[in-house]
Protein backbone atom coordinates (compact mmCIF):
# COMPACT_ATOMS: atom_id res chain seq x y z
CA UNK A 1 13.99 -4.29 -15.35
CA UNK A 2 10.83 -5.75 -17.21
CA UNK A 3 9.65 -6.90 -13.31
CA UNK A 4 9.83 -3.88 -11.74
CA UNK A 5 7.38 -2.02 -14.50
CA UNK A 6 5.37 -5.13 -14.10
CA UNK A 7 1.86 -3.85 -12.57
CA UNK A 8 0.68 -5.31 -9.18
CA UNK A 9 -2.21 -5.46 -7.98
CA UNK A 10 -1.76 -6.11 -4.63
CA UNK A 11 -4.53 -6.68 -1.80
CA UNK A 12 -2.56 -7.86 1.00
CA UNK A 13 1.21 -6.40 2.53
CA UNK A 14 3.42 -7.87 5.33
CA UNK A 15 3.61 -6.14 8.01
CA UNK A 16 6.60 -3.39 7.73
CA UNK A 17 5.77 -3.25 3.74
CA UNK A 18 5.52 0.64 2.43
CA UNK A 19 1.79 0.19 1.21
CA UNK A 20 0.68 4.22 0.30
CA UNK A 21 2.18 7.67 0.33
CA UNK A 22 0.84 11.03 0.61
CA UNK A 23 1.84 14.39 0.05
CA UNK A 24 0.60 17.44 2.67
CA UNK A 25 0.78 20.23 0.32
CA UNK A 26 -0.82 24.30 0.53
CA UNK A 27 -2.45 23.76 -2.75
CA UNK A 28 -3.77 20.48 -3.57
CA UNK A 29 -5.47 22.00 -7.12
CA UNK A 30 -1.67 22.88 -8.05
CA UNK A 31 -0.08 19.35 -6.83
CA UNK A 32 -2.65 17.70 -9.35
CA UNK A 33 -1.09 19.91 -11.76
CA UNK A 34 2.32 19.29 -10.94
CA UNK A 35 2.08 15.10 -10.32
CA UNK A 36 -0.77 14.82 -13.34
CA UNK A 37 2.04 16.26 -15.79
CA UNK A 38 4.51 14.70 -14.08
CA UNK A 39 3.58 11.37 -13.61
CA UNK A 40 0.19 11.36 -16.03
CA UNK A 41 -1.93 10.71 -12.73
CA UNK A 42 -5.21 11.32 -12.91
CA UNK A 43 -7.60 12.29 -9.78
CA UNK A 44 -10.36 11.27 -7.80
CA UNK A 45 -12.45 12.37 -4.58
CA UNK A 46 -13.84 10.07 -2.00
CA UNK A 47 -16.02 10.74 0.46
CA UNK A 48 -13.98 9.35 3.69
CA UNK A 49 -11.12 11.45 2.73
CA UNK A 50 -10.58 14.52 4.64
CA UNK A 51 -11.97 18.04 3.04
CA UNK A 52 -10.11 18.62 -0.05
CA UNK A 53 -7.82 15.56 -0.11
CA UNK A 54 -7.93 13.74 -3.63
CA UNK A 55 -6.79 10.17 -4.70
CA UNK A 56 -4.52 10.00 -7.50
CA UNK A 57 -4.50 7.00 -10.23
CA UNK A 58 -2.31 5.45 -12.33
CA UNK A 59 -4.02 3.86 -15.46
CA UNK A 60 -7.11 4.08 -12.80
CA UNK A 61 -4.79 2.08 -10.26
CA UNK A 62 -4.90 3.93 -6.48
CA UNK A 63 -1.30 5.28 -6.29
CA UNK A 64 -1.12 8.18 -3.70
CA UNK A 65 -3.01 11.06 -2.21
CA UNK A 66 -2.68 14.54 -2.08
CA UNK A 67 -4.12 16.02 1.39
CA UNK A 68 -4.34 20.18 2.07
CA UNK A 69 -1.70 20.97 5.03
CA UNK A 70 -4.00 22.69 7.49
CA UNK A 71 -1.47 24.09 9.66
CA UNK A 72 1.63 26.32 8.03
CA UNK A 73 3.80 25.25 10.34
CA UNK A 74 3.97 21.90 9.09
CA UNK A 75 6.17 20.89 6.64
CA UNK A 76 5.39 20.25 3.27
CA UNK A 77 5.77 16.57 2.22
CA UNK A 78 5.64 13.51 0.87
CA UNK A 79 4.72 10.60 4.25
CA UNK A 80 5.41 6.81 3.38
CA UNK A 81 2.94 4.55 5.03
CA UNK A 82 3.85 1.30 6.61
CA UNK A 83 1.26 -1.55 6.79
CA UNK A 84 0.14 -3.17 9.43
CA UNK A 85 -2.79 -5.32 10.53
CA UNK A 86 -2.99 -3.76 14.20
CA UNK A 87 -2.03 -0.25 14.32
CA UNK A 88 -2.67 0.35 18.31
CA UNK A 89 -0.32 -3.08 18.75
CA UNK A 90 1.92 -1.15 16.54
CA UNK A 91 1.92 1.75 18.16
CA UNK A 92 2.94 -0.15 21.58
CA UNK A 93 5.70 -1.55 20.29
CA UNK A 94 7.27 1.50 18.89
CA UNK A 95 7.11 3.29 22.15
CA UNK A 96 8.33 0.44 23.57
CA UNK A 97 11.42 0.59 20.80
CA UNK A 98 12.33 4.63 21.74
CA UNK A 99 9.86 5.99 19.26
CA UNK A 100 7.32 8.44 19.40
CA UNK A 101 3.41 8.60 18.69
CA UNK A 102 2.86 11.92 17.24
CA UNK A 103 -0.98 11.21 16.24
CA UNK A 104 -2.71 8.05 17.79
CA UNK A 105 -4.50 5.34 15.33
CA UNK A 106 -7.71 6.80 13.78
CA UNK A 107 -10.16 5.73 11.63
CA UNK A 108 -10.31 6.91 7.75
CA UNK A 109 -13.97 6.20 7.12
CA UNK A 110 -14.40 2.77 6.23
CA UNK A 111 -10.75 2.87 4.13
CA UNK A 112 -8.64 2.05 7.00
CA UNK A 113 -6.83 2.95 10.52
CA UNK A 114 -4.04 5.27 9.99
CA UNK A 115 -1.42 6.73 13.17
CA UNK A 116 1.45 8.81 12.29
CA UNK A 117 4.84 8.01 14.29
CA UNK A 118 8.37 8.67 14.68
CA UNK A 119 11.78 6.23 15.24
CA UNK A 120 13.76 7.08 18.18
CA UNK A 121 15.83 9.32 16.41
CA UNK A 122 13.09 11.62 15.30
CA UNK A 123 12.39 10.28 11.16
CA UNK A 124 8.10 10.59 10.89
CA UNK A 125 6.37 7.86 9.12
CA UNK A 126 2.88 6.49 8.98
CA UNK A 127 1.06 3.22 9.75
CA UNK A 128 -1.97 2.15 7.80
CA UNK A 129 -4.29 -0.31 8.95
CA UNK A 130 -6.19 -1.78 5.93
CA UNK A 131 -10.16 -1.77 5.67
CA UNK A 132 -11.75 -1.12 2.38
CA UNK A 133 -8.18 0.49 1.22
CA UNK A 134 -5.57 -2.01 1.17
CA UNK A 135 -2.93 0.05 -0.40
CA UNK A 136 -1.08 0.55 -3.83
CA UNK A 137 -3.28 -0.73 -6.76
CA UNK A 138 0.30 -0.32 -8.43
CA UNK A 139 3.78 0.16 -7.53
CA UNK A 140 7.32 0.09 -8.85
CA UNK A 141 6.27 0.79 -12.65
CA UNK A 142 7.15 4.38 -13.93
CA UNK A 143 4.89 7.04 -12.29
CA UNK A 144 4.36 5.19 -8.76
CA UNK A 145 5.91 4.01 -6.20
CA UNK A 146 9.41 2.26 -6.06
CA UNK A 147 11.46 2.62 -2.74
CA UNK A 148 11.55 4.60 0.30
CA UNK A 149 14.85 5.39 1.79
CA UNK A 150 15.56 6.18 5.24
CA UNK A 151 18.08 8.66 5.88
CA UNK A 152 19.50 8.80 9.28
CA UNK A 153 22.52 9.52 11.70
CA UNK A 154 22.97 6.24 12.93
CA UNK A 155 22.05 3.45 10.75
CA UNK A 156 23.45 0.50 12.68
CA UNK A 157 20.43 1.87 15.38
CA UNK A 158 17.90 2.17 12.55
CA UNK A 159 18.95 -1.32 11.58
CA UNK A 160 17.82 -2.30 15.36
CA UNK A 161 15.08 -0.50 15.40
CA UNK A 162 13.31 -1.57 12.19
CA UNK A 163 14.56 -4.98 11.89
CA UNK A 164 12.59 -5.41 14.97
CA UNK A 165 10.19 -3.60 14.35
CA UNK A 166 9.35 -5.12 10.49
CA UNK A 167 11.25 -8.56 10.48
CA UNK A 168 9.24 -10.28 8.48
CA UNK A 169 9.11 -7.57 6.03
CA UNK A 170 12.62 -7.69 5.99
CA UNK A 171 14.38 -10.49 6.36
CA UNK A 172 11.31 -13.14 5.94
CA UNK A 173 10.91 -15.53 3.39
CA UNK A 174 8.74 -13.17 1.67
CA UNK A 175 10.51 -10.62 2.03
CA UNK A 176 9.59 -7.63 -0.46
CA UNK A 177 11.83 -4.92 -0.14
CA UNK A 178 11.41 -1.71 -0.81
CA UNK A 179 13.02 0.37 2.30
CA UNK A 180 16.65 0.82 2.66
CA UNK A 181 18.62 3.06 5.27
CA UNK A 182 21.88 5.45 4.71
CA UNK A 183 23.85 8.00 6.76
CA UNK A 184 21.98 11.30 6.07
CA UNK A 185 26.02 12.70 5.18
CA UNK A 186 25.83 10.21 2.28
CA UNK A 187 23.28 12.25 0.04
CA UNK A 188 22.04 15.64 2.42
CA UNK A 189 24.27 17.74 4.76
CA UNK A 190 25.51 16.70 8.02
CA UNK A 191 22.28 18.73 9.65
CA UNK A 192 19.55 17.73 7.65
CA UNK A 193 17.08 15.68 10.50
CA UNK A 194 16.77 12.41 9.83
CA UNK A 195 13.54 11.45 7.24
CA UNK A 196 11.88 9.23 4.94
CA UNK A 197 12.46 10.31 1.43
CA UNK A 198 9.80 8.63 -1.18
CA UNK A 199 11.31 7.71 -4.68
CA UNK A 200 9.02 7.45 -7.89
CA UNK A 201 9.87 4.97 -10.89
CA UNK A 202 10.53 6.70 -14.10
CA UNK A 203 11.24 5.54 -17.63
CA UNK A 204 14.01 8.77 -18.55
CA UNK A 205 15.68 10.39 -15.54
CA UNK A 206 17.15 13.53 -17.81
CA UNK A 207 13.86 13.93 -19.10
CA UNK A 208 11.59 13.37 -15.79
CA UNK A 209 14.42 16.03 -14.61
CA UNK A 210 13.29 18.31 -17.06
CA UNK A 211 10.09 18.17 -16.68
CA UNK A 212 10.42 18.79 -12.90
CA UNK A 213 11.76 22.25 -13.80
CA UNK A 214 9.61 22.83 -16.19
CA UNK A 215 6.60 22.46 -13.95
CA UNK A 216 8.23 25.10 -11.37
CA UNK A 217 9.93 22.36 -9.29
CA UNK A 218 13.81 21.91 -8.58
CA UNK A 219 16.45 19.57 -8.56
CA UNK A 220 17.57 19.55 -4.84
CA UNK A 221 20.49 16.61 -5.33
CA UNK A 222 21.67 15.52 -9.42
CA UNK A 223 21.91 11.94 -10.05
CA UNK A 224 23.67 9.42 -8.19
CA UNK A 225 24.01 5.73 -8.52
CA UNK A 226 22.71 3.66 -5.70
CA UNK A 227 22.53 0.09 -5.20
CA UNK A 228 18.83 -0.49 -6.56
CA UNK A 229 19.03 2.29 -9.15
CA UNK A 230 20.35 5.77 -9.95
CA UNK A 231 18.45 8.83 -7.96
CA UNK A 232 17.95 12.19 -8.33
CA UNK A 233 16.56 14.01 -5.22
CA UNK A 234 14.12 17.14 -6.43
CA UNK A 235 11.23 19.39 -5.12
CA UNK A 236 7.55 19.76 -6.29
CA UNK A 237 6.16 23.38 -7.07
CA UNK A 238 5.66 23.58 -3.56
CA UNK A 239 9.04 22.65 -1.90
CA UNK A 240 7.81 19.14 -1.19
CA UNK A 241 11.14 16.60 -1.54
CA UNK A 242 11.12 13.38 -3.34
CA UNK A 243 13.00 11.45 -5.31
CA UNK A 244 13.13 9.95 -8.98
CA UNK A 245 14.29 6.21 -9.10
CA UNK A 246 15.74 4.68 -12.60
CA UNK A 247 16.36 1.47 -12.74
C-alpha cells in the first residue's frame, strides 16, 4: 500500500503510540552488519547514548538503535518503546494496572526519559519520554518500523490492560495503530512467555527471507497471513527475534 511506504516524519506521538525500538545485542559491530545489509541502514554515534550503542538511519531518517547487552544473562532482543509525555505518571499507572517496573524512568542525556516495564502477565516493553529525540524519523516504509504485536496467554486481559492503559492511542479519534494482540498458541508454542515481537516493512518477503539466511540469521516461523499483512517470524545473527511484515 502506496501509504504505508509513504515516509513520516513525525515529531509528536499519542500517548500508547510505538515511537522507537532497540535491539540489546553481544556484538553491536556485527548487528550493523547484519541490519545495514539487511535493511540498507546506515549508522551513527551520539554522545548521550550509552558506551557503544549506535543509531541506525534510514535514508538519514532515525529508525532504531543497537545497544551492547552488558549482562549475559539477558536476553537478546529487539524492545518496542511506547511514548509517553510523563513516564513516572506512567509508571504509576501500570503498577496500579498489575504491571511491573523493572527499571525506573531515567534520563538519556538530553534525548529523552526512558523506563522499561512489564504487563501483568510478564510481556517487557519500554516507555520513552521525548526531549531532543522524539522518535521514528520514519516508519512503516520497507526497512523500518511497521507493527508490534503482542503475544500473550490471555488477550481479553491484555485488551483490559492496554486499552486502559493507551486509549487514546487506540480507540481515539486519532487513533494510529500499529500494536495488535494474539494468543501466543496462534504463532509460538503453548510455553513461549508472553512478549512483544517487532515487525519490519519489506518490499519482497522470499527475498528479505533469503537474505536473513544469508547473513547467518534464521527463519524461526515461515510466512503466515495476518490481518494487516503476511509475516514471517526470523532471528538476527545473534538469536535476536523479529519479524518481517509485507503488506
Amino acid at each position: 500500500m502506496a501509504e504505508n511506504r509513504a515516509s513520516e516524519h513525525t515529531s509528536q506521538y499519542t500517548e500508547g503510540t510505538p515511537c522507537w525500538v532497540d535491539a540489546q545485542l553481544p556484538d553491536v559491530e556485527a548487528g550493523r552488519r547484519f541490519y545495514g545489509e539487511l535493511f540498507g541502514w546506515t549508522f551513527e554515534e551520539q554522545p548521550d547514548l550509552p558506551a557503544g550503542a549506535v543509531r541506525a538511519l534510514k535514508e538519514g531518517e532515525p529508525v532504531a538503535s543497537l545497544a551492547h547487552k552488558t549482562d549475559g544473562r539477558l536476553p537478546t532482543v529487539w524492545t518496542v518503546s511506547f511514548a509517553t509525555p510523563d513516564a513516572e505518571a506512567l509508571c504509576r499507572r501500570i503498577r496500579a494496572a498489575g504491571g511491573q517496573i523493572v527499571a525506573a524512568p531515567l534520563p538519556v542525556g538530553a534525548l529523552g526519559v526512558t523506563a522499561l516495564v512489564t504487563d501483568p502477565e510478564g510481556a517487557v516493553f519500554s516507555l520513552w519520554q521525548a526531549g531532543d529525540h522524539p522518535g521514528f524519523g520514519r516508519r512503516r516504509e520497507p526497512g523500518t518500523f511497521a507493527w508490534a504485536q503482542l503475544y500473550t496467554r490471555d488477550t481479553e486481559a491484555a485488551n483490559t490492560f492496554y486499552g486502559d492503559l493507551f486509549h487514546d492511542a487506540l480507540f481515539g479519534p486519532d487513533a494510529d495503530p500499529a500494536f495488535g494482540r494474539a494468543p501466543v498458541s496462534d504463532v509460538f508454542p503453548a510455553e513461549m512467555p508472553p512478549h512483544f515481537l517487532v515487525h519490519f516493512a519489506v518490499e519482497d518477503l522470499e527475498a528479505a527471507i533469503g537474505e536473513v539466511t544469508r547473513l547467518g540469521g534464521r527463519v524461526q516461523v515461515p510466512p503466515f497471513g495476518t490481518s494487516y499483512g503476511t509475516v514471517a517470524v526470523v532471528t538476527d545473527n545473534q538469536g535476536a527475534s523479529f519479524a518481517l511484515l509485507h503488506r
